[in-house]
N, C-alpha and C. Protein backbone atom coordinates (compact mmCIF):
# COMPACT_ATOMS: atom_id res chain seq x y z
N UNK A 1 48.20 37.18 -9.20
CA UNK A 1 49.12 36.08 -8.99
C UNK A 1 50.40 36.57 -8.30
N UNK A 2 50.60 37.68 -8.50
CA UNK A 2 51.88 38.09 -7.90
C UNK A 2 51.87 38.44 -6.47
N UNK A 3 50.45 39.41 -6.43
CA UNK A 3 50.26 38.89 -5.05
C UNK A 3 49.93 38.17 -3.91
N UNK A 4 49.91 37.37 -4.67
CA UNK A 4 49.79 35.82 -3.88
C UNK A 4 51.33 35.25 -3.48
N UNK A 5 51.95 35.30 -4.42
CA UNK A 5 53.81 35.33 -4.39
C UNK A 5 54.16 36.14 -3.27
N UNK A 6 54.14 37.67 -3.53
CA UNK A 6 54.01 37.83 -2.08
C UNK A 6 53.85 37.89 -0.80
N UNK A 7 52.46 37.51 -0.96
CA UNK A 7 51.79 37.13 0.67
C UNK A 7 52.50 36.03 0.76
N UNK A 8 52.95 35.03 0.44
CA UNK A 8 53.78 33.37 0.86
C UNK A 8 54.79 34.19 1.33
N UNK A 9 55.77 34.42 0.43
CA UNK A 9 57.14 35.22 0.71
C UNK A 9 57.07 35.81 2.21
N UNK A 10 55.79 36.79 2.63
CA UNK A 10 55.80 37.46 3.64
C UNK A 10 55.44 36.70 4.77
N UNK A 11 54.38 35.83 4.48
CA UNK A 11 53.60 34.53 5.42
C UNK A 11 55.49 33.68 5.90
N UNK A 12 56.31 33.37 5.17
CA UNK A 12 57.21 32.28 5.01
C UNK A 12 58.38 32.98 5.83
N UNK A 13 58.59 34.30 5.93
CA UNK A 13 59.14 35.52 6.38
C UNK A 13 59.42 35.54 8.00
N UNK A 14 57.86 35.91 8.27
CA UNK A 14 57.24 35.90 9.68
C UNK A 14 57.41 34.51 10.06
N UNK A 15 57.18 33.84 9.84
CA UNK A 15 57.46 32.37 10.12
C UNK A 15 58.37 32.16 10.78
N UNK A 16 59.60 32.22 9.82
CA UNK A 16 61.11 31.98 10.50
C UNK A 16 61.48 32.56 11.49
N UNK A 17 60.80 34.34 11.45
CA UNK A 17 61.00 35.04 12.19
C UNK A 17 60.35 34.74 13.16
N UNK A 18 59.46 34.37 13.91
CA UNK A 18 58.84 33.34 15.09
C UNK A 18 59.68 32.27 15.49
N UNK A 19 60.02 31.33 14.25
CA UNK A 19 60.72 30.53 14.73
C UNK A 19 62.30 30.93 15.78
N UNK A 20 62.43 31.69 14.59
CA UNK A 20 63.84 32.40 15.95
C UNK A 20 63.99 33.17 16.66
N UNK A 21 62.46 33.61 16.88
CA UNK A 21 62.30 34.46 18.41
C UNK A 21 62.15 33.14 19.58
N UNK A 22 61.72 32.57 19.32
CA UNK A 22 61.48 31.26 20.00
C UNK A 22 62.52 30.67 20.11
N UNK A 23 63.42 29.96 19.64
CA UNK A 23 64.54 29.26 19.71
C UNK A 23 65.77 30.69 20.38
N UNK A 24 65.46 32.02 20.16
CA UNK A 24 66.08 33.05 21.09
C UNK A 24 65.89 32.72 23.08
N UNK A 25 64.56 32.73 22.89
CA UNK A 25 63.70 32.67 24.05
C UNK A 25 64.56 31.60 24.63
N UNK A 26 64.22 29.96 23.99
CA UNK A 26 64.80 29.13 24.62
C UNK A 26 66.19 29.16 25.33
N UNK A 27 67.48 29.62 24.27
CA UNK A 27 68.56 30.11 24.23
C UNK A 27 69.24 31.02 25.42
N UNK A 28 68.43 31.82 26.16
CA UNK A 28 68.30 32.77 26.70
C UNK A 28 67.74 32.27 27.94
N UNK A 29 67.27 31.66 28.27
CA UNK A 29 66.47 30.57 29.25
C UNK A 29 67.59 29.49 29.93
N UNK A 30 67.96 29.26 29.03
CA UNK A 30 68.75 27.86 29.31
C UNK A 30 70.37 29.02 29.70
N UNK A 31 70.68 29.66 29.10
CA UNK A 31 71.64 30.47 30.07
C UNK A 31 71.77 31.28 31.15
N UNK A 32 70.19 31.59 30.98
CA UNK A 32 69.93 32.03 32.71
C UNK A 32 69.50 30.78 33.80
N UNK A 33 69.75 29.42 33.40
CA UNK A 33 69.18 28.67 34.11
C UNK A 33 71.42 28.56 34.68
N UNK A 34 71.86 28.61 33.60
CA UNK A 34 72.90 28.34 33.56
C UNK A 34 74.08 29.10 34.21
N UNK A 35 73.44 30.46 34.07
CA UNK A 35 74.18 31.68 35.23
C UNK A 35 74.21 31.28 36.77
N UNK A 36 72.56 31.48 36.86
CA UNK A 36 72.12 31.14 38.27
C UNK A 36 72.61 29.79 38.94
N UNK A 37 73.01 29.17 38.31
CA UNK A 37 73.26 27.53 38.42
C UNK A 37 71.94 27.07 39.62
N UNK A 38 71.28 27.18 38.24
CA UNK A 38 69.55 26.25 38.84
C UNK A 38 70.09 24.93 39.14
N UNK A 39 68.98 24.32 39.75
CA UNK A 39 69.26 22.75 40.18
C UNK A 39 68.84 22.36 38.77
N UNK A 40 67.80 22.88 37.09
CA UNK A 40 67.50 22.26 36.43
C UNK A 40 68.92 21.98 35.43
N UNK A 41 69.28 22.79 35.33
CA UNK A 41 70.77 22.89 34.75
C UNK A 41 71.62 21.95 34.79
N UNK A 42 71.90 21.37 35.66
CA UNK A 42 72.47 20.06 36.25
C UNK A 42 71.44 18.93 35.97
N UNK A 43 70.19 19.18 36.07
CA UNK A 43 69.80 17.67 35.64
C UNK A 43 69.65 17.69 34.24
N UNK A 44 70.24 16.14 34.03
CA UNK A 44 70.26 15.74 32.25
C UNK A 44 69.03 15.63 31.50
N UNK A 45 68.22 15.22 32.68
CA UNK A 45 67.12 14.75 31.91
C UNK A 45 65.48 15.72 31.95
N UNK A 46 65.91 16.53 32.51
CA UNK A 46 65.23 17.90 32.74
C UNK A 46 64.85 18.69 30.88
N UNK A 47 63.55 18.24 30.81
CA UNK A 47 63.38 18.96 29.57
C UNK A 47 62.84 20.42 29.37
N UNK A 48 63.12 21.37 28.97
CA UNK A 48 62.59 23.07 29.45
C UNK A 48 61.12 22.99 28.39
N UNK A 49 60.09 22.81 29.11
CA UNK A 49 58.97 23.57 28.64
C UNK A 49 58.64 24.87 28.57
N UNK A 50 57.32 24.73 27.49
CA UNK A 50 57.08 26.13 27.18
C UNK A 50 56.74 27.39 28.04
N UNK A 51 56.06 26.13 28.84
CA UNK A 51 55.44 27.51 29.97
C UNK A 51 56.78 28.06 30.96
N UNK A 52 57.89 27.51 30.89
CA UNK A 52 58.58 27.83 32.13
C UNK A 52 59.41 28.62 31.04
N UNK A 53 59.78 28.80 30.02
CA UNK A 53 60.18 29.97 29.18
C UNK A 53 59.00 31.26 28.94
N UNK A 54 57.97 31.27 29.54
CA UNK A 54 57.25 32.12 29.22
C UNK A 54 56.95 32.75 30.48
N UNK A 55 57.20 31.97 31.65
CA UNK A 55 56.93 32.45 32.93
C UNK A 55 58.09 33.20 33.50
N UNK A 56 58.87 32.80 33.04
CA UNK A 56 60.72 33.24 33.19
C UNK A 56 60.56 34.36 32.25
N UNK A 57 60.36 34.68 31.34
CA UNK A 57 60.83 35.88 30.68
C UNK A 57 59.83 37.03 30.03
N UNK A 58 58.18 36.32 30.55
CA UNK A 58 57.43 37.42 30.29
C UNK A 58 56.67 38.01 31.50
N UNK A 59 56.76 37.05 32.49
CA UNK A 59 55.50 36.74 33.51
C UNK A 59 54.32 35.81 33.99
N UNK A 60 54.03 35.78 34.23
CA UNK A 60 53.14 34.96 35.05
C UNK A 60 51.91 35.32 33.95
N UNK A 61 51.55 36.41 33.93
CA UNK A 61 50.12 36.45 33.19
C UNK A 61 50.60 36.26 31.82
N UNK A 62 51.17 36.64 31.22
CA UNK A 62 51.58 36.68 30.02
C UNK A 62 51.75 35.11 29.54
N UNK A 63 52.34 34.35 30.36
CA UNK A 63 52.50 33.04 30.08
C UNK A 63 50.74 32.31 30.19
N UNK A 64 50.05 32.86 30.97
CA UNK A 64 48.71 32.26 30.93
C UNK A 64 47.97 32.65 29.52
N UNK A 65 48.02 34.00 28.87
CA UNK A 65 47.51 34.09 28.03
C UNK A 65 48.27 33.21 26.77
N UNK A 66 49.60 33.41 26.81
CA UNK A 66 50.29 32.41 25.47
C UNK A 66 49.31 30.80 25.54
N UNK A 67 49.48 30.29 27.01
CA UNK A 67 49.15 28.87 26.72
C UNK A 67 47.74 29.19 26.49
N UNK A 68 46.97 30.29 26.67
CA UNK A 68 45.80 29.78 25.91
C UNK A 68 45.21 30.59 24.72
N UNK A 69 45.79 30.77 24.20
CA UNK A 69 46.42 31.50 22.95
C UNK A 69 46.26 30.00 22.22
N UNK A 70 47.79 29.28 22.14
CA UNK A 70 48.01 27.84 21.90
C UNK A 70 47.33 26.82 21.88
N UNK A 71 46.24 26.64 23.19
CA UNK A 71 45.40 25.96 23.44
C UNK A 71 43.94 26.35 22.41
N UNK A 72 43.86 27.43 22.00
CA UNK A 72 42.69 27.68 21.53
C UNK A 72 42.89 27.21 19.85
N UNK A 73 44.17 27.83 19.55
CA UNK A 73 44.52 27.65 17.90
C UNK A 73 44.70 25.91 17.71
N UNK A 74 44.99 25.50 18.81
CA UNK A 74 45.40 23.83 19.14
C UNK A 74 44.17 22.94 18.79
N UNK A 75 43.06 24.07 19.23
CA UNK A 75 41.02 23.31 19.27
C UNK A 75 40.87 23.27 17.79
N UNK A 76 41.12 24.77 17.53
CA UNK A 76 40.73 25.10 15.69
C UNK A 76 41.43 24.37 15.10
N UNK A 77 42.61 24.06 15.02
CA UNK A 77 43.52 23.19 14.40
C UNK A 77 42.85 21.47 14.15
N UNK A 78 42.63 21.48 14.54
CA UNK A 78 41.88 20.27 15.18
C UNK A 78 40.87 19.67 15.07
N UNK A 79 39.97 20.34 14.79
CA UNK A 79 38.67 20.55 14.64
C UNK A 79 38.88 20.35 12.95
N UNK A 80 39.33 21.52 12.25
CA UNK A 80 39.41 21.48 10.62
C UNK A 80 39.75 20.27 10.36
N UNK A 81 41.00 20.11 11.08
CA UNK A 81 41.52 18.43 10.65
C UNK A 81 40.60 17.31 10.47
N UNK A 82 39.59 17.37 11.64
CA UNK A 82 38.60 16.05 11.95
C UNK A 82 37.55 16.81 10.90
N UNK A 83 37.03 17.47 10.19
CA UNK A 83 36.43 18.07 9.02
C UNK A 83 37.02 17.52 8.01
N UNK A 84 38.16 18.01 7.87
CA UNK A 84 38.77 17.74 6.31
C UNK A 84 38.61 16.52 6.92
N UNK A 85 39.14 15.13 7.11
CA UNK A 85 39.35 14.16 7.12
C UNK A 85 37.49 13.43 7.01
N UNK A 86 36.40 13.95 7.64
CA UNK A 86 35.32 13.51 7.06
C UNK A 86 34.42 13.70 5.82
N UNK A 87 34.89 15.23 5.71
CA UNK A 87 34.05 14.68 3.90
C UNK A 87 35.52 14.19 3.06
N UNK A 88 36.79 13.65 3.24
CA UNK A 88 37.45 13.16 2.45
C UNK A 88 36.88 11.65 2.75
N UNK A 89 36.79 11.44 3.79
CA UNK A 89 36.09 10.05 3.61
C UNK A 89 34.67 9.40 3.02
N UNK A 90 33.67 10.84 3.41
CA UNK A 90 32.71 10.82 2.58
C UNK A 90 32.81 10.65 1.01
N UNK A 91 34.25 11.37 0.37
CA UNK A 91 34.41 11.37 -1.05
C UNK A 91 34.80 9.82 -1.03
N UNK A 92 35.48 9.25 -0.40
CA UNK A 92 36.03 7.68 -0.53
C UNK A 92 34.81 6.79 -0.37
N UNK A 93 34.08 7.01 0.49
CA UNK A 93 32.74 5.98 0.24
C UNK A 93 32.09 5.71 -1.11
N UNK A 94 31.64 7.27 -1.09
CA UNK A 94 30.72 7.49 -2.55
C UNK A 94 31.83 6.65 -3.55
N UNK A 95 32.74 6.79 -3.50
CA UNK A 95 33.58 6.19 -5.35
C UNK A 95 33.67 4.69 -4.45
N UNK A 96 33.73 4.20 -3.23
CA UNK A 96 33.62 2.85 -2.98
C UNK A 96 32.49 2.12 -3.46
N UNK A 97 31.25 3.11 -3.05
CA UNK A 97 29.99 2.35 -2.90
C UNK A 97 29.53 2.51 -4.63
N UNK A 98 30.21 3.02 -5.32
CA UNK A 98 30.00 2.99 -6.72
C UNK A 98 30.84 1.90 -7.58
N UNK A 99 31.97 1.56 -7.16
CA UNK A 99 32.58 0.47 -7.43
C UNK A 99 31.94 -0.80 -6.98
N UNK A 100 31.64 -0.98 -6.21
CA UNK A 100 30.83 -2.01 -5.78
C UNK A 100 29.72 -2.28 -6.28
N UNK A 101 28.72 -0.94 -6.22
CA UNK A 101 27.45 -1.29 -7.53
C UNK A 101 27.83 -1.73 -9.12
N UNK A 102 29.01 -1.06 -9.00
CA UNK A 102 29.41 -1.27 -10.79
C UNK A 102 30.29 -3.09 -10.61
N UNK A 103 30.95 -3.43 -9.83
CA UNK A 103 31.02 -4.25 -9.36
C UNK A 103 30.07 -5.59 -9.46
N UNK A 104 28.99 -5.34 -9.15
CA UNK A 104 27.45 -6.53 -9.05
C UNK A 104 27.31 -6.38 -10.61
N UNK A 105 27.05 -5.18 -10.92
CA UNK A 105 26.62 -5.29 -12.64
C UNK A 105 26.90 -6.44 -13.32
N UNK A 106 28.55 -5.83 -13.37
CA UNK A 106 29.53 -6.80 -14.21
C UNK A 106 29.11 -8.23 -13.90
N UNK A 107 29.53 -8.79 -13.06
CA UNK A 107 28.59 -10.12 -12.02
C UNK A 107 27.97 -10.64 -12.34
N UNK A 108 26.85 -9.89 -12.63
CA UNK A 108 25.47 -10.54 -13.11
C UNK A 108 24.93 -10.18 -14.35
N UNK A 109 26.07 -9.28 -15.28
CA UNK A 109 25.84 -9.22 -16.56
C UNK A 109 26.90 -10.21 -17.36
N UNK A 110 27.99 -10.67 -16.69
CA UNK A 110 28.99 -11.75 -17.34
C UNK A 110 28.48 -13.02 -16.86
């Protein structure tokens, strides 16, 4: 049990720590857009995607493997979801279609 406490702690750790390598990345992006005085810089409505922080500060290939890196965990992600969500519905039928038989009983035993 404790090491289970752990592994979260460490899982919850790395996490953040992603999160603010990423929000670094962005950070760092948007002031070199801001040095250079890009034309995106000036527009308001210019939103910075992922790939143009990844193409800007790792490369060209590097940014191809992230997006499909993303793209692949994006399938698996995805996939489990549409799983879990069918045998949970399978569990909701079965106790439907049993209410309903128990349902007629009553019916035609009152």
């Amino acid at each position: 049990m404790v090491l289970g406490v752990v592994l979260q702690l460490l899982t919850a750790t790395t996490a953040l720590y992603t999160c603010f390598l990423l929000v670094s990345l962005h950070a760092q992006y948007r002031h070199i857009l801001k040095v250079t005085e890009h034309k995106k810089h000036f527009d308001k409505y210019h939103i910075v995607s992922y790939h143009e922080i990844m193409e800007e500060m790792v490369g060209k290939k590097m940014k191809w493997f992230s997006l499909t890196i993303v793209f692949v965990a994006l399938v698996g992600l995805a996939t489990s979801q549409i799983i879990a969500t069918g045998s949970n519905m399978q569990v909701y039928l079965t106790i439907c279609s049993f209410f309903w038989f128990v349902s007629i009983i009553i019916r035609f035993c009152f």
